[in-house]
C-alpha atoms as a PDB file:
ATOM      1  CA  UNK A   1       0.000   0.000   0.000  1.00  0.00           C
ATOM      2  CA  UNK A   2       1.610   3.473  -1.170  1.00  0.00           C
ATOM      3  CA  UNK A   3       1.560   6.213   1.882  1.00  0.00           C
ATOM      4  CA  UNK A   4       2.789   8.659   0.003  1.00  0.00           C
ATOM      5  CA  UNK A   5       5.075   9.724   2.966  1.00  0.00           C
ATOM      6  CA  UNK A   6       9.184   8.874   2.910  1.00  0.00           C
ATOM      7  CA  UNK A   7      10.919   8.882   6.053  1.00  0.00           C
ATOM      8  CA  UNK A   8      14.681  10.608   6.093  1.00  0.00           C
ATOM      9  CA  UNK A   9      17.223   9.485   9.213  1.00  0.00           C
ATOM     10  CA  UNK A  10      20.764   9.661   9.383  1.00  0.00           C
ATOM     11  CA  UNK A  11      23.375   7.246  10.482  1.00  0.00           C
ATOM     12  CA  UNK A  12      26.853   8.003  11.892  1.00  0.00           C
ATOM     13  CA  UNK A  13      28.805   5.430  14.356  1.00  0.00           C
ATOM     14  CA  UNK A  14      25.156   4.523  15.252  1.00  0.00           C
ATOM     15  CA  UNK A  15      26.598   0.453  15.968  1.00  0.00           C
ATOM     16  CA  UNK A  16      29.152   2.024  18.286  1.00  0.00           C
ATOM     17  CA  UNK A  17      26.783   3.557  20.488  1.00  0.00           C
ATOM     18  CA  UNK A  18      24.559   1.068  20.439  1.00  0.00           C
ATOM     19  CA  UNK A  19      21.595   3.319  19.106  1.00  0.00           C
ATOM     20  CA  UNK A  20      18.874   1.136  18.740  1.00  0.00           C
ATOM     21  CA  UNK A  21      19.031   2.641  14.694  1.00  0.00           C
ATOM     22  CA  UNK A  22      18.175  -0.800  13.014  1.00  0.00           C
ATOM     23  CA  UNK A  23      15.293  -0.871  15.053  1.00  0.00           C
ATOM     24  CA  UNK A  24      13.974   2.351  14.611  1.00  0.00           C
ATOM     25  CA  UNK A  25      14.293   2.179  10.734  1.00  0.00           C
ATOM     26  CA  UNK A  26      12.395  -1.151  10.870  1.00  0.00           C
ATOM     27  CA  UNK A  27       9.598   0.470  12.963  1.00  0.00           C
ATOM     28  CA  UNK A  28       9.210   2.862   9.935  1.00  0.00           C
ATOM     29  CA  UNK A  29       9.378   0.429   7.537  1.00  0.00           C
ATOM     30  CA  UNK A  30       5.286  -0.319   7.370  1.00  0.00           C
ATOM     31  CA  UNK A  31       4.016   3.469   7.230  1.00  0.00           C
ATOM     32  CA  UNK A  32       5.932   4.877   4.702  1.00  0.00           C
ATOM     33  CA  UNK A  33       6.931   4.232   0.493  1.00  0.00           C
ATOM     34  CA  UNK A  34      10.728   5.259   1.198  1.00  0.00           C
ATOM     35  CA  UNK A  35      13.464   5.528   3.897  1.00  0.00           C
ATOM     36  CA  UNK A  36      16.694   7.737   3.019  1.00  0.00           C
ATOM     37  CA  UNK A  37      19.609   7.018   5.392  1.00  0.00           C
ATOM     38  CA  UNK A  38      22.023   9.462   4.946  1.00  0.00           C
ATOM     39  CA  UNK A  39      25.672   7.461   5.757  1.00  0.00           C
ATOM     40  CA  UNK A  40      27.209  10.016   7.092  1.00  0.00           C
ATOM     41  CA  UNK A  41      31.057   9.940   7.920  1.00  0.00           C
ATOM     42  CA  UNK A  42      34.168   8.700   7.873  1.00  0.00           C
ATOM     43  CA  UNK A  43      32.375   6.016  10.226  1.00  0.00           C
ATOM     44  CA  UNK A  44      34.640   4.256  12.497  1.00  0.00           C
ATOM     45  CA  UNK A  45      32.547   1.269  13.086  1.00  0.00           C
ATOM     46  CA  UNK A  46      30.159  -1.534  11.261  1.00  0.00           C
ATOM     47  CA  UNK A  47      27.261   1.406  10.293  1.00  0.00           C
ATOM     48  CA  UNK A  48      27.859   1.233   6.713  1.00  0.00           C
ATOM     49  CA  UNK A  49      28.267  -2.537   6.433  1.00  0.00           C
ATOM     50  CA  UNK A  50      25.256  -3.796   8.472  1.00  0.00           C
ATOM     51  CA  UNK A  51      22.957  -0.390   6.792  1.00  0.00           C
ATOM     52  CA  UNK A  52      23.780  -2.317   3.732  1.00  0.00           C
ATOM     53  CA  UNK A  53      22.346  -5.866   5.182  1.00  0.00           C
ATOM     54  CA  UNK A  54      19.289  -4.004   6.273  1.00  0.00           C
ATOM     55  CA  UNK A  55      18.967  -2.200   3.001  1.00  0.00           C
ATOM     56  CA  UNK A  56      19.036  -5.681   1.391  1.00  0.00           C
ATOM     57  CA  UNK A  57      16.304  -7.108   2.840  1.00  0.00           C
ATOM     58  CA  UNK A  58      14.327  -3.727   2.763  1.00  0.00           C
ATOM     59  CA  UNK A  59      14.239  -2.359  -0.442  1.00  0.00           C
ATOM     60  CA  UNK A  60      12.370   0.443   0.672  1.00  0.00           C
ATOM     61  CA  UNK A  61      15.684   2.053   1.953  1.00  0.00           C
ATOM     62  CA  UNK A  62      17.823   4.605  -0.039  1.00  0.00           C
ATOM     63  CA  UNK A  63      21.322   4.711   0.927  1.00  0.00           C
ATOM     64  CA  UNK A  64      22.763   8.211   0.656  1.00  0.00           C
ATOM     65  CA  UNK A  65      27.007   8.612   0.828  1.00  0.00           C
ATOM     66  CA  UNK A  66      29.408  10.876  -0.346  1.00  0.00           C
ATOM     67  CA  UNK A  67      31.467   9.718  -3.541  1.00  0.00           C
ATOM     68  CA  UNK A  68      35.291  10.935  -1.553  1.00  0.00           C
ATOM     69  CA  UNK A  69      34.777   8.059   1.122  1.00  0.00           C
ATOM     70  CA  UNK A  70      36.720   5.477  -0.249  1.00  0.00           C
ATOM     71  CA  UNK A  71      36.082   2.980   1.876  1.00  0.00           C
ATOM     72  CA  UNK A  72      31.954   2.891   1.950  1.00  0.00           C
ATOM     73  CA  UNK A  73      32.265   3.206  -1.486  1.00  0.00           C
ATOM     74  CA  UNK A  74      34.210  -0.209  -1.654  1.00  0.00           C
ATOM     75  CA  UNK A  75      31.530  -1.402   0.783  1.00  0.00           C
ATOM     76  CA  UNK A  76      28.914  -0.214  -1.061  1.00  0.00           C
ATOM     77  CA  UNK A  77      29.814  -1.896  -4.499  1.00  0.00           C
ATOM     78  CA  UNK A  78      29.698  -5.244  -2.732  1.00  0.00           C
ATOM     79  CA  UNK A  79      25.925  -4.996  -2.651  1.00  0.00           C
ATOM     80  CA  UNK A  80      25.887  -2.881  -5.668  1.00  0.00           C
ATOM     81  CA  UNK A  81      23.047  -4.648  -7.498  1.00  0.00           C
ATOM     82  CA  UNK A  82      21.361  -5.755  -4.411  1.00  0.00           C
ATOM     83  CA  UNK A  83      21.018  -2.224  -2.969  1.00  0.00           C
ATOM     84  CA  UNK A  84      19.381   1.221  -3.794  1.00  0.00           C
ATOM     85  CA  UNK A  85      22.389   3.823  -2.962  1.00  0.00           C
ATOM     86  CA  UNK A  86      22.624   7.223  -4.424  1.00  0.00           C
ATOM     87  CA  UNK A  87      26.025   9.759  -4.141  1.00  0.00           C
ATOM     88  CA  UNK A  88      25.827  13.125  -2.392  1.00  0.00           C
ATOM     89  CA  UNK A  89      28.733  15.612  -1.282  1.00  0.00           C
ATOM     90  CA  UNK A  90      27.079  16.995   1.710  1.00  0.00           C
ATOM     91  CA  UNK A  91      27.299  13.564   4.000  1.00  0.00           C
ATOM     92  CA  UNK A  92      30.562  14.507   6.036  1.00  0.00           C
ATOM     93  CA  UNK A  93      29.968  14.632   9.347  1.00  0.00           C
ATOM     94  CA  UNK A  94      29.856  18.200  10.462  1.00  0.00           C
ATOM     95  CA  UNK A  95      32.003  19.494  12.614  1.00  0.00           C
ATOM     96  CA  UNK A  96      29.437  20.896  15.506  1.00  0.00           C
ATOM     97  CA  UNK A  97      26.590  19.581  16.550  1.00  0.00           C
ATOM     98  CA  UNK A  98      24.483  22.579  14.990  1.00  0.00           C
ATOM     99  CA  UNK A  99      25.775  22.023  11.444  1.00  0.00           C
ATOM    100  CA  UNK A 100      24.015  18.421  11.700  1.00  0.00           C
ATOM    101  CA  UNK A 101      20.659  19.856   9.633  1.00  0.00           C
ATOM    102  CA  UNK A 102      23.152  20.453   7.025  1.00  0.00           C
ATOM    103  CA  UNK A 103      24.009  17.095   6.397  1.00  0.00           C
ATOM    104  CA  UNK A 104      20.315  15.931   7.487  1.00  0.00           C
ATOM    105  CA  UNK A 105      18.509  18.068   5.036  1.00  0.00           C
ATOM    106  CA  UNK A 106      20.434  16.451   2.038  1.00  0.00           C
ATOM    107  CA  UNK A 107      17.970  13.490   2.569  1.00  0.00           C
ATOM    108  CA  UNK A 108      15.449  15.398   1.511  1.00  0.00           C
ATOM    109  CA  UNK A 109      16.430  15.957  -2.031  1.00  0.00           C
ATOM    110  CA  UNK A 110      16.297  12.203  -2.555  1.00  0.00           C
ATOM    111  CA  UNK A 111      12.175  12.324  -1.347  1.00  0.00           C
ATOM    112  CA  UNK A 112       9.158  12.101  -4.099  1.00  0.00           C
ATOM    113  CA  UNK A 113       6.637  11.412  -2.310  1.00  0.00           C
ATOM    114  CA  UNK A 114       3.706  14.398  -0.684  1.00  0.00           C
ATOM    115  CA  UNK A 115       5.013  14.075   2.675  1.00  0.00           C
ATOM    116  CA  UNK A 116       8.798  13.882   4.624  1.00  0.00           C
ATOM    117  CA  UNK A 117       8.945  12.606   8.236  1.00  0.00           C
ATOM    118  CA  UNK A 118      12.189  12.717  10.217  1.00  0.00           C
ATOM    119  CA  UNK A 119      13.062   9.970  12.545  1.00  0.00           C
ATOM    120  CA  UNK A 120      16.225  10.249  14.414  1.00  0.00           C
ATOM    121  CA  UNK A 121      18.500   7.130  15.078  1.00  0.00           C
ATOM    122  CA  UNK A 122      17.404   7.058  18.689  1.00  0.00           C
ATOM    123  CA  UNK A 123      13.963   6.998  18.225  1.00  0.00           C
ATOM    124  CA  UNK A 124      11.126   4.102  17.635  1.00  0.00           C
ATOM    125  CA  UNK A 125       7.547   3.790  16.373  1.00  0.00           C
ATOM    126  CA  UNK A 126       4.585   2.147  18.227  1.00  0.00           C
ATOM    127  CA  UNK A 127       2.888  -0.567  15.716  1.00  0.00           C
ATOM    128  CA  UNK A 128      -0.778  -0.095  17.279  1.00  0.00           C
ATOM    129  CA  UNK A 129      -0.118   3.380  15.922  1.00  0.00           C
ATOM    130  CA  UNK A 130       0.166   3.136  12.397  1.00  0.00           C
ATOM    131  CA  UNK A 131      -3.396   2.498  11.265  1.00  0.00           C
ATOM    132  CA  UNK A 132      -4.462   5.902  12.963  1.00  0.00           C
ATOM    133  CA  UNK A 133      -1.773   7.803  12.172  1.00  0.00           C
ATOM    134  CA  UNK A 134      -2.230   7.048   8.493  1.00  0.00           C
ATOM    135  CA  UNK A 135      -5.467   7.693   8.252  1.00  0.00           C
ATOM    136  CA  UNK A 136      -5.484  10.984  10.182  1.00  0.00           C
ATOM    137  CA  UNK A 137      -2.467  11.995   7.835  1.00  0.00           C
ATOM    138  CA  UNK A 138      -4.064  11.277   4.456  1.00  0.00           C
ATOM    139  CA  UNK A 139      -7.233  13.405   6.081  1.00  0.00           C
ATOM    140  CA  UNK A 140      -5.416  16.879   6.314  1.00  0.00           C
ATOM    141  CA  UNK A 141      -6.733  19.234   4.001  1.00  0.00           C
ATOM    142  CA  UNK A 142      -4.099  20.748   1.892  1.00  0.00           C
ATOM    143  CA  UNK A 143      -3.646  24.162   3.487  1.00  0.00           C
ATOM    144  CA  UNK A 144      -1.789  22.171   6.260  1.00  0.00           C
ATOM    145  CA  UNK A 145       1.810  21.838   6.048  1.00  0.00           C
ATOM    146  CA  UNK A 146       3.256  20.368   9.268  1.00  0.00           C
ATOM    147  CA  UNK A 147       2.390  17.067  11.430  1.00  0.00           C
ATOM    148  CA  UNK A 148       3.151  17.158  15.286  1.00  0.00           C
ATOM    149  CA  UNK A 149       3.745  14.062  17.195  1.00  0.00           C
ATOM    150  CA  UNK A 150       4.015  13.162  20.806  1.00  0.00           C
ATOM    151  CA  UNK A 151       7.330  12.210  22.537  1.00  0.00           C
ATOM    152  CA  UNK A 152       8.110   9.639  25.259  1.00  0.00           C
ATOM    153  CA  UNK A 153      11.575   9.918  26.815  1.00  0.00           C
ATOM    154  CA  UNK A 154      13.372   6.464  27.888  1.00  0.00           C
ATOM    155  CA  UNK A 155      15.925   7.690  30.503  1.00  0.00           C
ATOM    156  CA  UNK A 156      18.014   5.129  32.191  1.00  0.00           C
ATOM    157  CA  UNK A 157      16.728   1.866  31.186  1.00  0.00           C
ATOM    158  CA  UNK A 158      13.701   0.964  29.341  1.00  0.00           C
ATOM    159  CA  UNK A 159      11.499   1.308  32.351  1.00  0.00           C
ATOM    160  CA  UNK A 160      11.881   4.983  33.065  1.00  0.00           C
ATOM    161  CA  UNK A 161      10.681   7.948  31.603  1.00  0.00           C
ATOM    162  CA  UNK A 162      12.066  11.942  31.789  1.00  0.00           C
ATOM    163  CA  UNK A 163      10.096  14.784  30.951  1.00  0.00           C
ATOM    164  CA  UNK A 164      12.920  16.408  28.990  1.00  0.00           C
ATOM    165  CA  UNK A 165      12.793  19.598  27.149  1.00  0.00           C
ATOM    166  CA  UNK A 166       9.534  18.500  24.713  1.00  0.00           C
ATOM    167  CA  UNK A 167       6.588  16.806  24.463  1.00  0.00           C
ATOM    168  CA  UNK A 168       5.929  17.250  21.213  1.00  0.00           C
ATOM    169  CA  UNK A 169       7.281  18.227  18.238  1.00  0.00           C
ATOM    170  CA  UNK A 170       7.280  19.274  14.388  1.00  0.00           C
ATOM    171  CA  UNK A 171       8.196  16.098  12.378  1.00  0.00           C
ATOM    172  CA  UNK A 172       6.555  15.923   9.412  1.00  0.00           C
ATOM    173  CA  UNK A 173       6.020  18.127   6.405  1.00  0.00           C
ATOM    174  CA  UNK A 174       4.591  18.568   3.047  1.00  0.00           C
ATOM    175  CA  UNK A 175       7.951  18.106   0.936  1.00  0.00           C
ATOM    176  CA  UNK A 176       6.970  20.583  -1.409  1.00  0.00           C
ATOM    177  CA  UNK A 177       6.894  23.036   1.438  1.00  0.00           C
ATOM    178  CA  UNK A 178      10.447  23.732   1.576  1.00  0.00           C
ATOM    179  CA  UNK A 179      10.232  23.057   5.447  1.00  0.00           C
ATOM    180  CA  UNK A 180      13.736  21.526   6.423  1.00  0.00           C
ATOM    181  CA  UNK A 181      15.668  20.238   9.787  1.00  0.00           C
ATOM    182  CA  UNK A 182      17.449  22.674  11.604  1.00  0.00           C
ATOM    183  CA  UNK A 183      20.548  22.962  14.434  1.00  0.00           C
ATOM    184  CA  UNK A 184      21.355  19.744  15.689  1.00  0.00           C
ATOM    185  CA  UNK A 185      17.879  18.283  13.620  1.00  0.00           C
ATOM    186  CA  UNK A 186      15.690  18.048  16.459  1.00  0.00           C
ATOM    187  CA  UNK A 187      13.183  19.383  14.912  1.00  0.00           C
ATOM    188  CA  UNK A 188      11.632  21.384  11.850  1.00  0.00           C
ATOM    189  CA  UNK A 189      11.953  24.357  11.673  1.00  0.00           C
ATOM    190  CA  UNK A 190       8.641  26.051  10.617  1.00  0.00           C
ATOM    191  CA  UNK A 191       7.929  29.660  10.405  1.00  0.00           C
ATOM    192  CA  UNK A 192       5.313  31.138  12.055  1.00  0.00           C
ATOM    193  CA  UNK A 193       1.939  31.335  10.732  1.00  0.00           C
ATOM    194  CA  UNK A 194       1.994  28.187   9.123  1.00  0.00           C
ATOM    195  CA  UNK A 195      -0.505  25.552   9.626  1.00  0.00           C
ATOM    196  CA  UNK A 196       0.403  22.814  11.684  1.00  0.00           C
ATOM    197  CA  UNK A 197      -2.116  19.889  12.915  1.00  0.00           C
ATOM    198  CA  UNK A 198      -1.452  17.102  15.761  1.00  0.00           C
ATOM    199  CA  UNK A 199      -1.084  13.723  14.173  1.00  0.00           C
ATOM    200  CA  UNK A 200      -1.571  10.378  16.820  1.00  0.00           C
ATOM    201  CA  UNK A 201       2.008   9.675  16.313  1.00  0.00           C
ATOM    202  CA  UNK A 202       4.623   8.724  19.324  1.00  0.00           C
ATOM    203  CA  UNK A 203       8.064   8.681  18.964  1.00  0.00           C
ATOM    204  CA  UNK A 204       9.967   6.254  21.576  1.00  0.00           C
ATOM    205  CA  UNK A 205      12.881   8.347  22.247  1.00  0.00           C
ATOM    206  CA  UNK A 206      15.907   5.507  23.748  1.00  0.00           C
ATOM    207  CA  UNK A 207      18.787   7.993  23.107  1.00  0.00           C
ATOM    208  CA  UNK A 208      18.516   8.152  27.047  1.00  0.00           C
ATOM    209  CA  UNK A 209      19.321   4.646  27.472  1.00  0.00           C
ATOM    210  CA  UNK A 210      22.712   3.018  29.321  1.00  0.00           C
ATOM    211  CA  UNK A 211      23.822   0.914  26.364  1.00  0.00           C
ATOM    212  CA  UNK A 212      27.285  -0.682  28.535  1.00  0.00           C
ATOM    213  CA  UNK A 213      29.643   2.068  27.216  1.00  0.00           C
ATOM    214  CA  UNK A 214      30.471   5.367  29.249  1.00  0.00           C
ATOM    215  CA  UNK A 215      28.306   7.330  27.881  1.00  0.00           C
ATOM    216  CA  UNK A 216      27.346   9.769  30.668  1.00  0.00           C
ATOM    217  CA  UNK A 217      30.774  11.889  30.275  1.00  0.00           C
ATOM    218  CA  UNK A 218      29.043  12.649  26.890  1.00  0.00           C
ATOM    219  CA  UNK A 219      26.452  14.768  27.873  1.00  0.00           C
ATOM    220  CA  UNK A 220      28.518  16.903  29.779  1.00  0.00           C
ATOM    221  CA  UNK A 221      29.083  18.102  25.676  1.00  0.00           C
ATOM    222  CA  UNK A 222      25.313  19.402  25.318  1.00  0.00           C
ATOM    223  CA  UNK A 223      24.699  23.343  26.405  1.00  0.00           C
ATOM    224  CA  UNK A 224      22.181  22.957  27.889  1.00  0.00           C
ATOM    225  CA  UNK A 225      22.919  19.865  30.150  1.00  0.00           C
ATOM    226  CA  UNK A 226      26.564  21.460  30.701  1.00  0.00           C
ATOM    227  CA  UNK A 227      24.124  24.782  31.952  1.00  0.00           C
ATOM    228  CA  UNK A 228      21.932  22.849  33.896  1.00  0.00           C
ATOM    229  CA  UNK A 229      25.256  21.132  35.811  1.00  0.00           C
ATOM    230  CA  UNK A 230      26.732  24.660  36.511  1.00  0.00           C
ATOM    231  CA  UNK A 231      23.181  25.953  38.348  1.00  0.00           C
ATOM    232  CA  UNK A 232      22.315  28.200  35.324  1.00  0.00           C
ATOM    233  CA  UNK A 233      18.424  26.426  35.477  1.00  0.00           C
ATOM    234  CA  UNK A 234      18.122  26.234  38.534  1.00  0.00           C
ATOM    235  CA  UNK A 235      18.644  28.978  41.563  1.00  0.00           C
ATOM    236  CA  UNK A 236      20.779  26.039  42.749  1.00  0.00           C
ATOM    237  CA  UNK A 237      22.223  23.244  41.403  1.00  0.00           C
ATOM    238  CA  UNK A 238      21.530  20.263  43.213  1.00  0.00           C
ATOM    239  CA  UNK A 239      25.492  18.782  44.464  1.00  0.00           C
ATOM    240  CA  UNK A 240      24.509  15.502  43.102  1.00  0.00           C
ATOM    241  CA  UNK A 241      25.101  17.648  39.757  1.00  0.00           C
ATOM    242  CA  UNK A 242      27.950  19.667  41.004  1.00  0.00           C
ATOM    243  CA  UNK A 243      29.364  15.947  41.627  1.00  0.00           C
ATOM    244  CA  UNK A 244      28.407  14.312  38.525  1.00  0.00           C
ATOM    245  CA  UNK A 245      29.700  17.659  36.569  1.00  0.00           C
ATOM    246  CA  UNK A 246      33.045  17.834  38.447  1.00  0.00           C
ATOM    247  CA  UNK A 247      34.142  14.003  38.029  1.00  0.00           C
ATOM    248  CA  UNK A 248      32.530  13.970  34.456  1.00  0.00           C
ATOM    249  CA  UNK A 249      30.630  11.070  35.106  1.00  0.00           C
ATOM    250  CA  UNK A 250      26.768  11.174  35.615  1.00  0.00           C
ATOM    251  CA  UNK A 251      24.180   8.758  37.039  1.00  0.00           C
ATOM    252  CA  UNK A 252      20.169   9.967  35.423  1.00  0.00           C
ATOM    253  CA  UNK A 253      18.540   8.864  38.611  1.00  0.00           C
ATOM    254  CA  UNK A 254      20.839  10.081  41.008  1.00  0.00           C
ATOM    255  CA  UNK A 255      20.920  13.582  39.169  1.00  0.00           C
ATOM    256  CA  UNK A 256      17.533  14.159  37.747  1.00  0.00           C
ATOM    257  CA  UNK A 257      15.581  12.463  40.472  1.00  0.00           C
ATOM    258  CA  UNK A 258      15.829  15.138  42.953  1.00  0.00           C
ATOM    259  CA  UNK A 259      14.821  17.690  40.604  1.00  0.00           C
ATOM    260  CA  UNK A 260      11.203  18.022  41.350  1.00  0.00           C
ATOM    261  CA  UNK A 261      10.585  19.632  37.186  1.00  0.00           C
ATOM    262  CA  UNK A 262      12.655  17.103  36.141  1.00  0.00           C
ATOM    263  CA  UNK A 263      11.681  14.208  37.868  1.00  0.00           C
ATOM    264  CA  UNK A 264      12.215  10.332  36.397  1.00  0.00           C
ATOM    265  CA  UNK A 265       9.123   8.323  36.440  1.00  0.00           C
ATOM    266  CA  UNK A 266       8.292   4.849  36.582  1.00  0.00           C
ATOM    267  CA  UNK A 267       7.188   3.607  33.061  1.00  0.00           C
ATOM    268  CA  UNK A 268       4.447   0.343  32.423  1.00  0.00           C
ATOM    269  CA  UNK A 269       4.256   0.206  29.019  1.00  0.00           C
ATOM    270  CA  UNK A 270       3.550  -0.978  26.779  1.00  0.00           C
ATOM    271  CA  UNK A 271       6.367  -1.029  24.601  1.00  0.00           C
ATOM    272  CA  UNK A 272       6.659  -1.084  21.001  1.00  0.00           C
ATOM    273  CA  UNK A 273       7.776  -4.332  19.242  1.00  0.00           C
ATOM    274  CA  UNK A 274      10.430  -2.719  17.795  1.00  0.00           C
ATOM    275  CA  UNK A 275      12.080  -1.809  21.277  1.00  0.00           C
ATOM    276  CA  UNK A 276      10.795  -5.030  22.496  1.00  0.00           C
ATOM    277  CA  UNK A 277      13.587  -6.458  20.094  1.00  0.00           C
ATOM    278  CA  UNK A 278      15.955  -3.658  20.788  1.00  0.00           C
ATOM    279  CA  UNK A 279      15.864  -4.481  24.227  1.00  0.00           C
ATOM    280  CA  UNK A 280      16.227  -8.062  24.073  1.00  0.00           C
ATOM    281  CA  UNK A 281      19.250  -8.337  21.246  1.00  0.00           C
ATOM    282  CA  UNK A 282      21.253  -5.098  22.145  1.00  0.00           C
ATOM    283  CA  UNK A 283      20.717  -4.667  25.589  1.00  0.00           C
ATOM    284  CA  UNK A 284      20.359  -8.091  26.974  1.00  0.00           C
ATOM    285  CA  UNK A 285      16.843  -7.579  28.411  1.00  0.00           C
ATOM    286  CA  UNK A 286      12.976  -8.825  28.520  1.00  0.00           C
ATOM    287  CA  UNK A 287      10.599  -6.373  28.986  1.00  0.00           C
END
């Protein structure tokens, strides 16, 4: 069944990490006519190679790479006939986090279809959603441009949630509307005025998630974490976060939970199959 909707993601060191990437592409699969990956590098890791496995069993996927990296190139013509790939010479991986939209919005000049969705690595699709969501989409009259969905924040394990920074947010567009990514491609970025509706969409955002590496000394990288850890939103820092800040390591429960805004609830599910599987295969447990 065509959707007429494509859905663009990028990739980059995504196995390394442990971003539960395969799965969210796969949770995509059934609700849309295309996925672009933009491959974006040099990778250090197995991203291109097991992109390529998926993309062989899924030929809904477009691979999109840039023609100077030698080496997915030579990876690449391995599944040359098996594959959809396309070139591009925007896919190097910027060098700040806000010049990711850059590299991000190339995906969109690969999509033909009415309407773009972007779905980040990190994030996962319910199944019990799709039949409503589609229906709701292909409803909208045609002076609306932009889709909203709903977010819910994994933080810790599988079996917490965080409130974050957003509930909700712009995700989906008309292509023809010009609307693009922006900053570090959180979001859309839609000017004001334009008509937006809420679509019954959740995104299962996992990016939160201990994966076994050390990830915690990475967030001291994001402003606004690094802000939060030197008291600038809050009239004082709790000293769990002076702590956590100081030895550059970070525990979510120990430092968010005493935040009463920013508290880390208990979560029952249910879960999407999707992070079902990413749970069981990549993180070693049932839900």
């Amino acid at each position: 069944m065509k959707t007429n909707l494509t859905v663009v993601t990028l990739v980059h060191n995504v196995t390394k990490i442990k971003y539960p990437w395969k799965y969210s592409i796969l949770s995509a699969l059934p609700i849309c006519d295309r996925i672009v990956v933009v491959d974006s590098g040099p990778n250090d890791d197995d991203t291109t190679e097991e992109l390529c496995q998926l993309a062989q069993k899924n030929h809904k996927i477009i691979i999109v790479t840039d023609k100077k990296e030698s080496r997915k190139l030579e990876i690449l013509a391995g599944f040359q006939s098996k594959i959809d790939w396309r070139y591009h010479e925007g896919c190097a991986w910027p060098d700040h986090a806000n010049k990711i939209s850059d590299v991000w919005n190339v995906g969109y000049d690969f999509v033909e279809t009415e309407w773009a969705m972007e779905l980040q690595a990190d994030e996962v699709l319910a199944e019990w959603e799709y039949g409503p969501f589609l229906t709701d989409l292909h409803c909208l009259p045609p002076w609306i441009q932009v889709g909203m969905v709903r977010f819910l924040h994994f933080c810790g394990d599988l079996k917490h949630q965080f409130p974050f920074i957003y509930q909700e947010l712009p995700k989906i567009c008309r292509t023809a509307s010009g609307i693009r990514t922006f900053g570090d491609a959180f979001a859309l970025r839609v000017p004001g005025g334009t008509p937006i509706a809420e679509l019954p969409l959740t995104f299962f955002h996992c990016g939160k998630v201990h994966t076994g590496r050390e990830k915690e000394a990475a967030w001291k990288e994001y402003t606004w974490q690094r802000d939060m850890y030197e008291g600038k939103l809050f009239e004082k820092a709790d000293p769990l976060v002076k702590e956590a800040y100081d030895k550059g390591t970070m525990d979510f429960f120990k430092v968010f939970g005493p935040q009463k805004s920013l508290k880390i609830t208990d979560y029952s599910g249910p879960w999407p199959a999707m992070v079902k599987a990413y749970a069981k295969d990549d993180l070693g447990v049932e839900l």
